[in-house]
Protein backbone atom coordinates (compact mmCIF):
# COMPACT_ATOMS: atom_id res chain seq x y z
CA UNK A 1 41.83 -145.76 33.74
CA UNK A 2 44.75 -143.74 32.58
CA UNK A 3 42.75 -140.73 32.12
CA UNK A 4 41.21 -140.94 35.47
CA UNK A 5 44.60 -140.66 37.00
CA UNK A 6 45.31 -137.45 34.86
CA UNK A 7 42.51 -134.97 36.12
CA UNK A 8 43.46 -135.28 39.58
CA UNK A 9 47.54 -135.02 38.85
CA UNK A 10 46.11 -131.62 36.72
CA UNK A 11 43.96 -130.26 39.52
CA UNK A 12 46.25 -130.64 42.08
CA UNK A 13 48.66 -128.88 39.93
CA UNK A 14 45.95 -125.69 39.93
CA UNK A 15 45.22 -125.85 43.09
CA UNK A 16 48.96 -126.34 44.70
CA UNK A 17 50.10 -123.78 47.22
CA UNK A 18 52.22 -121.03 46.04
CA UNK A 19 55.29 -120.09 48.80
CA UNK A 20 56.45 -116.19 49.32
CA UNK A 21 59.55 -117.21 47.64
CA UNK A 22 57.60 -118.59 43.76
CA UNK A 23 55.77 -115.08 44.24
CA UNK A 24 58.90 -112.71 44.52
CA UNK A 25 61.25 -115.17 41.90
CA UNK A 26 57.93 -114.84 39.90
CA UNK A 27 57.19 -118.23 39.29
CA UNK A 28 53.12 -117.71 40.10
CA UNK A 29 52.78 -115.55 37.15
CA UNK A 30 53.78 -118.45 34.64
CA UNK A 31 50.65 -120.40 36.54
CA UNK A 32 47.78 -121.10 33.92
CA UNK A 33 45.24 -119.16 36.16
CA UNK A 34 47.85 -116.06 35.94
CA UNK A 35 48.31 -116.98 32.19
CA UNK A 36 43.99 -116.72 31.41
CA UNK A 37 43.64 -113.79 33.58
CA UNK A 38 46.19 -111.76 31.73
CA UNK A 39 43.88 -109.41 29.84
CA UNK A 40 42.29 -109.17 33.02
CA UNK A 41 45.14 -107.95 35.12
CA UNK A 42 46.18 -105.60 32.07
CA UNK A 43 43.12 -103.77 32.40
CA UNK A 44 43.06 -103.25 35.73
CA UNK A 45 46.60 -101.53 35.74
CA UNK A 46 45.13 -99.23 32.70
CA UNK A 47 42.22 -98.57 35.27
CA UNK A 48 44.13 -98.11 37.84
CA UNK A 49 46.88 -95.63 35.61
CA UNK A 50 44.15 -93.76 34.15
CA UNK A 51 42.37 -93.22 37.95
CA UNK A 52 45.65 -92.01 38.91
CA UNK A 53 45.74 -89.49 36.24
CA UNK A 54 42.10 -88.27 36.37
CA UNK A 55 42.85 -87.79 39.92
CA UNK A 56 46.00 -85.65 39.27
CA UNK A 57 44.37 -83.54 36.50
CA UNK A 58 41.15 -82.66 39.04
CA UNK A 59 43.98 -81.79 41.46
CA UNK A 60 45.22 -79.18 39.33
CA UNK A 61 41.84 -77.94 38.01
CA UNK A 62 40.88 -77.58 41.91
CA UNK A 63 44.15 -75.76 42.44
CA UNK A 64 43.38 -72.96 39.62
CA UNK A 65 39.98 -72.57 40.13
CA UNK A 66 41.25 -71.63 44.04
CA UNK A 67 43.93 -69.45 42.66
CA UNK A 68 41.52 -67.75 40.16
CA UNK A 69 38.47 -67.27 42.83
CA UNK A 70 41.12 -65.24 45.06
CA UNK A 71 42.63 -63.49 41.97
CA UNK A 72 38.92 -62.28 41.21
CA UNK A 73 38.10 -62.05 45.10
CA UNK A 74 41.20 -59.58 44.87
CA UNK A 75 40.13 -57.45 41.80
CA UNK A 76 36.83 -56.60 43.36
CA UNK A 77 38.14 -55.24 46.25
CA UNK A 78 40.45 -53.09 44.01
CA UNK A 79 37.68 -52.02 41.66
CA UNK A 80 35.43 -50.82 44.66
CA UNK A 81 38.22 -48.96 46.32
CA UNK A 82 38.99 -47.49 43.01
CA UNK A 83 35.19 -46.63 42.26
CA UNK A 84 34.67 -45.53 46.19
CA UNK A 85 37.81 -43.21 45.72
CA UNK A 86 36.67 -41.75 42.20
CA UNK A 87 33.24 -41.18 43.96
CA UNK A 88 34.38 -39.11 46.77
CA UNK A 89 36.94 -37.03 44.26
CA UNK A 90 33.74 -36.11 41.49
CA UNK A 91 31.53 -34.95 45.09
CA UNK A 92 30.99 -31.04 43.78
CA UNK A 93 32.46 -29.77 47.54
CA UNK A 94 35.82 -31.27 46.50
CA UNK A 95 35.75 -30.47 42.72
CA UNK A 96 35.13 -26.98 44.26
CA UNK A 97 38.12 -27.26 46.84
CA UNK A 98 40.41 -28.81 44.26
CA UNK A 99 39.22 -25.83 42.19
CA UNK A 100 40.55 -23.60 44.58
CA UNK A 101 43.42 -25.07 45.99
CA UNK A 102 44.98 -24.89 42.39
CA UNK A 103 44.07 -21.59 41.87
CA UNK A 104 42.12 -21.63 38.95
CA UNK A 105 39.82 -18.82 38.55
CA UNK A 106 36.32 -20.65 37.57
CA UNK A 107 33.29 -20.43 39.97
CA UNK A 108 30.23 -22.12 40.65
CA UNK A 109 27.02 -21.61 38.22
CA UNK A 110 23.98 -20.05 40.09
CA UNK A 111 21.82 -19.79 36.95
CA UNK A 112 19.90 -22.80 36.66
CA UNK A 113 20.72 -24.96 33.45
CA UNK A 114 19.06 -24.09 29.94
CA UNK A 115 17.40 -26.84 28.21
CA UNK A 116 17.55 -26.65 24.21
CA UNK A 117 14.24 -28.01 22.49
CA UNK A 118 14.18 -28.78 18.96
CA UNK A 119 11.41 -27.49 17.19
């Protein structure tokens, strides 16, 4: 009969409310359900730590791949001007009126090109 009047004492013991004062003095961690569920709650803060960091590290990935794309966005701009300008400057009107303008005393070809064949 002894042992009958043990369980319940025990139960009631697992199952006894917890105030807001035993959870900030930290009295409800020394609980046995606390005390079995340790590993537990120790692997949800290294979840919940490494979450945190794979969230950080996407951040910054996200935040150089947008810095890169308008770096690159930027250099092709830049290389068309560049090729648009060098296009306009090798026309043969303006290598003829840069020709002239610096006084240089070469003229336009009017024989047509000779082609050298190997025999």
């Amino acid at each position: 009969m002894a042992m009958q009047d043990e369980q319940p004492i025990q139960e009631t013991k697992l199952t006894s409310n917890w105030s807001f004062r035993d959870l900030m003095s930290g009295k409800i961690l020394t609980a046995p359900f606390f005390r079995k569920q340790l590993l537990l709650f120790i692997l949800l803060c290294g979840i919940a730590v490494f979450y945190i960091d794979n969230r950080f590290t996407c951040e910054q990935q996200i935040a150089t791949i947008n810095r890169l794309e308008e770096q690159l966005t930027n250099a092709k701009y830049e290389a068309l001007t560049t090729s648009s300008t060098l296009m306009q400057l090798s026309r043969q009107s303006e290598v003829a009126a840069m020709v002239q303008a610096k006084g240089l005393d070469l003229h336009e070809s009017i024989q047509p090109e000779i082609q050298i064949t190997k025999p």
